[in-house]
Protein backbone atom coordinates (compact mmCIF):
# COMPACT_ATOMS: atom_id res chain seq x y z
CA UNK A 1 0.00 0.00 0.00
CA UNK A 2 1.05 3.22 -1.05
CA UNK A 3 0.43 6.84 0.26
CA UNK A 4 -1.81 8.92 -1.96
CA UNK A 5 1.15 10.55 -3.22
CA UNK A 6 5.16 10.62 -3.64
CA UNK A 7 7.82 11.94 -1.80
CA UNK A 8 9.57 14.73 -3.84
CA UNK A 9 12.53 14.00 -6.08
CA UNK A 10 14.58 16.28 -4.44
CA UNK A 11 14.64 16.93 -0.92
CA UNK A 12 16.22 20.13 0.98
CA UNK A 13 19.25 19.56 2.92
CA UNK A 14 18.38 20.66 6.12
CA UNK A 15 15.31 18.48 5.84
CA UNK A 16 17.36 15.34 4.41
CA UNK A 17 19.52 15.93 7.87
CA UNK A 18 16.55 15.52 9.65
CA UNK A 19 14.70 12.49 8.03
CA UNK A 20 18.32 10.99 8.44
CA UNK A 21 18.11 11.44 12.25
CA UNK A 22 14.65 10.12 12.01
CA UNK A 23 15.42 7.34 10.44
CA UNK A 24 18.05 6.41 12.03
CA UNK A 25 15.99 6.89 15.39
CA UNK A 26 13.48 4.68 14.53
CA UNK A 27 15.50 2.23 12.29
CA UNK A 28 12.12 2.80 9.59
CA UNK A 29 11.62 4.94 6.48
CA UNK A 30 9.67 7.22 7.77
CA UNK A 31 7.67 8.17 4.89
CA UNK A 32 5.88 11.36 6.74
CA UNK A 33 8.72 13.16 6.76
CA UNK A 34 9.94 12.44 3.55
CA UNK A 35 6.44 13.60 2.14
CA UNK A 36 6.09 16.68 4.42
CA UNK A 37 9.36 17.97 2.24
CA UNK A 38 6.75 19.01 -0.05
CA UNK A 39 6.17 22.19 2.01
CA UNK A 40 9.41 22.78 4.21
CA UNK A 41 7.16 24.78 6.87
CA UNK A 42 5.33 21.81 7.45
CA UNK A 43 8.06 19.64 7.98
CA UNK A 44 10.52 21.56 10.31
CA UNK A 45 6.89 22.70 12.59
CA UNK A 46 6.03 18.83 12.64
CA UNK A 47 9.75 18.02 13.38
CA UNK A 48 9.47 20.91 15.99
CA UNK A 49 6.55 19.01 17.33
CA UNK A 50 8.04 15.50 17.49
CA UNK A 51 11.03 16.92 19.01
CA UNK A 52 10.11 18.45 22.09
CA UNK A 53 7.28 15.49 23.12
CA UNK A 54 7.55 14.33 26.72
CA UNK A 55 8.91 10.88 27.32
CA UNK A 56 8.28 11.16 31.26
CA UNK A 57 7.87 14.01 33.64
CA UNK A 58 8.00 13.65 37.51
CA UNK A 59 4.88 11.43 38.29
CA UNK A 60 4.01 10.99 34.43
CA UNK A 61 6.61 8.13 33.32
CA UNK A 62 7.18 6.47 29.92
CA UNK A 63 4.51 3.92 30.95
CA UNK A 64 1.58 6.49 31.29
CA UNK A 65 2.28 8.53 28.16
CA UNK A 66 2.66 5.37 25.97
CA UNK A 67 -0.75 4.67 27.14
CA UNK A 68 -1.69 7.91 26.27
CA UNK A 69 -0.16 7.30 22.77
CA UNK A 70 -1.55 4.01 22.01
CA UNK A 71 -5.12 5.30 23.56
CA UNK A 72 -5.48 8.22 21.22
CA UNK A 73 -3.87 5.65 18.36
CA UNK A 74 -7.04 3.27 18.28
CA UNK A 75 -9.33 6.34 19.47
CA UNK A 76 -8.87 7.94 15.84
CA UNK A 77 -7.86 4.86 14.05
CA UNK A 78 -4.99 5.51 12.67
CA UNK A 79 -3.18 2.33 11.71
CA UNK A 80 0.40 4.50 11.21
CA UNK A 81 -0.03 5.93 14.74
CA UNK A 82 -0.88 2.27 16.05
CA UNK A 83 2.07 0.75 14.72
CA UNK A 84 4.37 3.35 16.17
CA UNK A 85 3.00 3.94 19.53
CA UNK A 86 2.09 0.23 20.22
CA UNK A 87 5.79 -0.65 19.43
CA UNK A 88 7.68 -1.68 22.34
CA UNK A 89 4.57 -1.96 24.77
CA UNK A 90 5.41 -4.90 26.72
CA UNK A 91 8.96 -3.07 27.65
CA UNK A 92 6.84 -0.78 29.88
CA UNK A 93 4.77 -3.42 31.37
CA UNK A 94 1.58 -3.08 29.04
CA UNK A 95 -0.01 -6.40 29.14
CA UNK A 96 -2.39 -7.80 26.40
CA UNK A 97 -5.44 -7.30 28.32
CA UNK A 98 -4.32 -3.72 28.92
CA UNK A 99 -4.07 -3.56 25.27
CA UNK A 100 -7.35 -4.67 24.82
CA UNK A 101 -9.07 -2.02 26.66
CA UNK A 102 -6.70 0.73 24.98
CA UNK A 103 -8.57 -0.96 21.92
CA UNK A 104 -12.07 -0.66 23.91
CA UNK A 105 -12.51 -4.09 23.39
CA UNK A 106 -12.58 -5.08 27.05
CA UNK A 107 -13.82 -2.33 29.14
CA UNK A 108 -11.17 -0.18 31.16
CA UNK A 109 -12.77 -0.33 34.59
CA UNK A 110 -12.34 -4.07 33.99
CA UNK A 111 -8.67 -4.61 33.87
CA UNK A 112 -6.59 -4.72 37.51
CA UNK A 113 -3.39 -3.73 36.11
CA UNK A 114 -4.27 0.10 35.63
CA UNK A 115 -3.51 2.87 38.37
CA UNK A 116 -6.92 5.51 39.23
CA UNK A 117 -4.16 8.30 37.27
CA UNK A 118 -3.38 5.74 34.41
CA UNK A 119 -7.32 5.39 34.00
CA UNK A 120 -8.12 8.85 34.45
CA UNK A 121 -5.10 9.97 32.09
CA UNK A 122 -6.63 7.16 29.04
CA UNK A 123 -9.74 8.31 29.45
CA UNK A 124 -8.55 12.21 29.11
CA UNK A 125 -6.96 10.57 26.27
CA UNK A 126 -10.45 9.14 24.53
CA UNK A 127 -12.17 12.68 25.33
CA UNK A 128 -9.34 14.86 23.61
CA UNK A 129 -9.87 12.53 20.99
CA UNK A 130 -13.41 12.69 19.92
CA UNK A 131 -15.21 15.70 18.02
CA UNK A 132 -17.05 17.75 19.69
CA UNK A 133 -14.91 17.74 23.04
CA UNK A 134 -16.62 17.70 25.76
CA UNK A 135 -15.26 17.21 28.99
CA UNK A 136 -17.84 16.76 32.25
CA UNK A 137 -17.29 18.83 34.83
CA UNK A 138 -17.22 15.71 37.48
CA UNK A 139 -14.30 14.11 35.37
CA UNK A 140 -12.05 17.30 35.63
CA UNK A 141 -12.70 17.58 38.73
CA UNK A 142 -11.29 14.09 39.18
CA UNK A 143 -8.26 14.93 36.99
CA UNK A 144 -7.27 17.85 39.04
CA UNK A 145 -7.17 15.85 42.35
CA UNK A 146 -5.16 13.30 40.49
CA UNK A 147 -3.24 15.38 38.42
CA UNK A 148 -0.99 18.59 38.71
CA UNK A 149 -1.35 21.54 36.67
CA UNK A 150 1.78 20.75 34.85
CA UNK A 151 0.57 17.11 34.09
CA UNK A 152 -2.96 17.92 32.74
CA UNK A 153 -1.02 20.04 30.40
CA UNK A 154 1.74 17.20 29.47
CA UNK A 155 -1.28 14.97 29.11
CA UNK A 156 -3.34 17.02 27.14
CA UNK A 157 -0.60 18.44 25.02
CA UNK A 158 0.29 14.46 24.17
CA UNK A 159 -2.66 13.40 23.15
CA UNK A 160 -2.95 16.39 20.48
CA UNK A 161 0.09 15.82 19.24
CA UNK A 162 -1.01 11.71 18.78
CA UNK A 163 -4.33 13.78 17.04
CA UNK A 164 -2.14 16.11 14.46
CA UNK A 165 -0.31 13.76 13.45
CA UNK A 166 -2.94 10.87 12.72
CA UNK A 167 -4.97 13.34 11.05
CA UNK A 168 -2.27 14.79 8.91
CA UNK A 169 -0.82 10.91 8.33
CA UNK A 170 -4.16 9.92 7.52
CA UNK A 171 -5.10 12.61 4.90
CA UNK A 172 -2.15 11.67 2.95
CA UNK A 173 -2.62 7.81 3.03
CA UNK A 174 0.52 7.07 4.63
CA UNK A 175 0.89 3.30 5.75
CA UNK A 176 1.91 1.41 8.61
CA UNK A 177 5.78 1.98 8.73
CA UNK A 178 5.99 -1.87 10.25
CA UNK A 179 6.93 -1.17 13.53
CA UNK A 180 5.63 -3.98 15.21
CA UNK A 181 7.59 -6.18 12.34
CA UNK A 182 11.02 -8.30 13.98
């Protein structure tokens, strides 16, 4: 499967620098990039972007913003997005089953192995995620005793980044980059 269109022929050097580092990152073509050199702007603000995403943050560890990532993945559907932020799951202790209700095909409240603030952040996750947002005034309430300031932001701000870039993968037809492939 293809995208819905090419990468350009010729590719800036500043941006080839930085699909290199990509790449080489990743150990994938990474096809979004390449086909973001179509309008420069877009590809340094979206390298921007992927640049300064948190990876862990006092209470909010690798563990809780993959299942951010993966959350927001299967919330919009975006089989690129899956691939990439499923990959490496079980390294941070993601079980199946925990998959399984990332994928809403178990219920959340179901499976043992998630924290109150690992539930709470998800389903922050599944609201940011659906069109319109709405967000009940019981549920932030909940997120504020669980969460600092700082933290609803890092939260928040993840899961909209997960959203740009599914959208903006999606709209040009990019594949799966075969993450989850040995």
């Amino acid at each position: 499967m293809n995208a819905f269109i090419d990468q350009p022929n010729r590719i800036s050097p500043l941006l080839r620098v930085g699909i290199w580092v990509s790449e080489k990152m990743t150990g994938k073509i990474m096809l979004p990039a390449r086909i973001l050199a179509w309008y420069p702007k877009a590809a340094l603000g979206s390298g921007a972007l992927e640049s300064l995403v948190a990876h862990e943050d006092g209470q909010l560890d690798q563990r809780v913003l993959k299942l951010v990532r993966i959350a927001v993945s299967f919330a919009v559907a975006c089989p690129f997005c899956i691939d990439m932020n499923s990959f490496g799951h079980q390294d941070l202790g993601i079980t199946e089953q925990e998959v399984l209700a990332l994928r809403a095909q178990i219920e959340l409240e179901s499976v043992s192995g998630f924290s109150i603030r690992e539930r709470l952040a998800i389903q922050y996750a599944r609201l940011i995620s659906q069109t319109p947002l709405k967000f009940h005034p019981n549920f932030i309430g909940q997120l504020k005793t669980n969460f600092t300031e700082r933290e609803i932001v890092i939260l928040a701000s993840t899961a909209a980044q997960v959203n740009y870039w599914a959208r903006l993968i999606q709209a040009l037809g990019i594949p799966p980059a075969g993450f989850g492939e040995r």
